[in-house]
PDB file of N, CA and C in Angstrom:
ATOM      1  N   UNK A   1       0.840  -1.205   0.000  1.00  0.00           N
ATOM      2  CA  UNK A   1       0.000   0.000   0.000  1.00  0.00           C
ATOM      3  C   UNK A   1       0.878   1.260   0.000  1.00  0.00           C
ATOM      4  N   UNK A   2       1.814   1.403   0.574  1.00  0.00           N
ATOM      5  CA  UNK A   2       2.763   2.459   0.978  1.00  0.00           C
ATOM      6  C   UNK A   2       3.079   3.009  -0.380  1.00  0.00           C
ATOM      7  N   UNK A   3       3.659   1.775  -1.328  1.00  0.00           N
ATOM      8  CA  UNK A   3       4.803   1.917  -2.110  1.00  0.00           C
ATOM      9  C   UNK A   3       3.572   2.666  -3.354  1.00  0.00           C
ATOM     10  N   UNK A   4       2.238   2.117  -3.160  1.00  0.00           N
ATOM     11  CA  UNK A   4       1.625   2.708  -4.201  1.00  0.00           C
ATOM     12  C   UNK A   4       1.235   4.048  -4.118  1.00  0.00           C
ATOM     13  N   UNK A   5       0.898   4.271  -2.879  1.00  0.00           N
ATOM     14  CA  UNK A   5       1.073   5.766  -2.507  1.00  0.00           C
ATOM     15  C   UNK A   5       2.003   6.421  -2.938  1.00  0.00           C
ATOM     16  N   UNK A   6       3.219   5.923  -2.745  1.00  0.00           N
ATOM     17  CA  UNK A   6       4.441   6.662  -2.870  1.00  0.00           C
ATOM     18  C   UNK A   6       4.657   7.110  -4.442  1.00  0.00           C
ATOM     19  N   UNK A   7       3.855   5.797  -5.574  1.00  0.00           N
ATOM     20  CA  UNK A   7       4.264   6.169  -6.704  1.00  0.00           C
ATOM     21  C   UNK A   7       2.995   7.488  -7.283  1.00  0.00           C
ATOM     22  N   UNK A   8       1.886   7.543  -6.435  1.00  0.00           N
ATOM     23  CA  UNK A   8       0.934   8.152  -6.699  1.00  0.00           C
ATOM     24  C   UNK A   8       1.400   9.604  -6.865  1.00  0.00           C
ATOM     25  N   UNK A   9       2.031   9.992  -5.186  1.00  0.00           N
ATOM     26  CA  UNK A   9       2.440  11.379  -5.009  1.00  0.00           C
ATOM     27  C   UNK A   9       3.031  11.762  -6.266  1.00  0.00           C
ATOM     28  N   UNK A  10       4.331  10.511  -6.974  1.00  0.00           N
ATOM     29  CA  UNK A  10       5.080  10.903  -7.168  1.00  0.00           C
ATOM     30  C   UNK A  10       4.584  11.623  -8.708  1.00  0.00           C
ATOM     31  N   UNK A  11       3.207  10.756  -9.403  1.00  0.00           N
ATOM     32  CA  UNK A  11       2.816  11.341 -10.697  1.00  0.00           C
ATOM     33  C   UNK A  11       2.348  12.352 -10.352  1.00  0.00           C
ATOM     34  N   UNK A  12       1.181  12.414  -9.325  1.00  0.00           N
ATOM     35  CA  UNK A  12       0.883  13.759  -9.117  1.00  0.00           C
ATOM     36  C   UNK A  12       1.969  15.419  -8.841  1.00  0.00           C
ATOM     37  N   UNK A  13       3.017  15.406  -8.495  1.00  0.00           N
ATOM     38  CA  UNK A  13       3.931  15.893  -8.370  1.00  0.00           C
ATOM     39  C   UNK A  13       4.482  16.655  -9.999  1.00  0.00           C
ATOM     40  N   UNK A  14       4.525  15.378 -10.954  1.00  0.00           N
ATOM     41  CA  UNK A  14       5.149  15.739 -12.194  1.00  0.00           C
ATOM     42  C   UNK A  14       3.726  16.513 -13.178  1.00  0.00           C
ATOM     43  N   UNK A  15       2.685  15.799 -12.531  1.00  0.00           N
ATOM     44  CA  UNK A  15       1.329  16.946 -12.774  1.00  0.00           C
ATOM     45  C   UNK A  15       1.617  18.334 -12.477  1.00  0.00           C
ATOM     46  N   UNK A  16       1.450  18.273 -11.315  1.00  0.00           N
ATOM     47  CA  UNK A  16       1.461  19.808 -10.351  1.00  0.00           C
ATOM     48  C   UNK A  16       2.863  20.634 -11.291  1.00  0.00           C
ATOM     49  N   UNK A  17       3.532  20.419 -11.453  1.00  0.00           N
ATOM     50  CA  UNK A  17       4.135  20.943 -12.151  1.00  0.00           C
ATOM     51  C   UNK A  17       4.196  21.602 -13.264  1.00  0.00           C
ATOM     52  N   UNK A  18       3.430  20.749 -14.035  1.00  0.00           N
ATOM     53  CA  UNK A  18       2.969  20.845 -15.600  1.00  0.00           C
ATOM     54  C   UNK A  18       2.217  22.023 -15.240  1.00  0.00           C
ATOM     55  N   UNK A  19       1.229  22.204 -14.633  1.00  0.00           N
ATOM     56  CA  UNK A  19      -0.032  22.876 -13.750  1.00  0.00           C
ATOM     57  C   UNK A  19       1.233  24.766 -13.695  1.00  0.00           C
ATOM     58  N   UNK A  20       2.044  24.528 -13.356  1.00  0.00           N
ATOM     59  CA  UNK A  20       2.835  25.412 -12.383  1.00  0.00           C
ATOM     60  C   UNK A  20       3.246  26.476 -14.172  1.00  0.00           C
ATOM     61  N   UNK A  21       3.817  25.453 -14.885  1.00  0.00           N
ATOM     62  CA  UNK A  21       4.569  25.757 -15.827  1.00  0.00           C
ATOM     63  C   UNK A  21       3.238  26.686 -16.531  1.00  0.00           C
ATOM     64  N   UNK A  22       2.372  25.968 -16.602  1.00  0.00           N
ATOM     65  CA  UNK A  22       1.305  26.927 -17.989  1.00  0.00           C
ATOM     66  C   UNK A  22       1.242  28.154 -17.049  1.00  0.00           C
ATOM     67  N   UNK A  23       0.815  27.704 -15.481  1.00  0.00           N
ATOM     68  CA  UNK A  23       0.050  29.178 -15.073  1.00  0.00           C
ATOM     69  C   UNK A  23       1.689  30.398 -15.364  1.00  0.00           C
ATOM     70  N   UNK A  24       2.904  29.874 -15.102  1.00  0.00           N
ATOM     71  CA  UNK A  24       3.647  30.786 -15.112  1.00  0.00           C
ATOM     72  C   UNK A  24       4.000  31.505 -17.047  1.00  0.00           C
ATOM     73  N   UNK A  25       3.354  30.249 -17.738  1.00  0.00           N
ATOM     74  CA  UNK A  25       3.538  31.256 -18.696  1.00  0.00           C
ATOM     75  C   UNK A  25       2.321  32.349 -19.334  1.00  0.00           C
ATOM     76  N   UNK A  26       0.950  31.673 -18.670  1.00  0.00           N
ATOM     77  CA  UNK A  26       0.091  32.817 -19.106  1.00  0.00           C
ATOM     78  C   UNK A  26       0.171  33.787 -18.000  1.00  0.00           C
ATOM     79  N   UNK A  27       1.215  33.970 -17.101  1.00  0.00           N
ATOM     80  CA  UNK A  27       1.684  35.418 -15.865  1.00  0.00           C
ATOM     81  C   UNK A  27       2.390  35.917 -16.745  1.00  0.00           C
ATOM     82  N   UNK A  28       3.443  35.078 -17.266  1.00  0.00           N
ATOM     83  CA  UNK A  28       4.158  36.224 -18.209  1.00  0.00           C
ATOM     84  C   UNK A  28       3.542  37.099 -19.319  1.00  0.00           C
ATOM     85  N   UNK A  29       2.762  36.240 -20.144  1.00  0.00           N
ATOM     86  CA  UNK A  29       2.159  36.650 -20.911  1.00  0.00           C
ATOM     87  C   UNK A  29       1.339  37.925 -20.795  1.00  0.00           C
ATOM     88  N   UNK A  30       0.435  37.755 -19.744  1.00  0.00           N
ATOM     89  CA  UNK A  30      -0.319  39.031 -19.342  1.00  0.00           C
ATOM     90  C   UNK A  30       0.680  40.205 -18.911  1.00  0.00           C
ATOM     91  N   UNK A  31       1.924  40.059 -18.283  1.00  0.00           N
ATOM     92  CA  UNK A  31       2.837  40.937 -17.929  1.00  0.00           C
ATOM     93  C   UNK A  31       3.308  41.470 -19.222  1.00  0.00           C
ATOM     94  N   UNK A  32       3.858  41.205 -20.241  1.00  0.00           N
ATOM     95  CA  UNK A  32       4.217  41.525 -21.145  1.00  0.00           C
ATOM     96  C   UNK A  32       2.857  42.451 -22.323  1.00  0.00           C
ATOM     97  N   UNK A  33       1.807  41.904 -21.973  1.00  0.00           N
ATOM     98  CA  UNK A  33       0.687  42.531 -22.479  1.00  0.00           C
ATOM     99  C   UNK A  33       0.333  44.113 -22.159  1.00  0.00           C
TER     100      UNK A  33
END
C-alpha cells in the first residue's frame, strides 16, 4: 500500500508541475501585455 502511494504522489507531483509551468507562462504573458 505504501509503495503505491508513494508512486501516486510521485505522478501527481510531475502533474502539479505541468499545472505550475502553464500558469507561469500565461503570468508572463499578461505581464508583457
Amino acid at each position: 500500500m505504501n509503495k503505491k502511494k508513494r508512486n501516486v504522489r510521485k505522478k501527481h507531483k510531475k502533474a502539479v508541475e505541468k499545472t505550475k509551468a502553464k500558469r507561469r507562462a500565461l503570468y508572463e504573458k499578461k505581464k508583457t501585455v
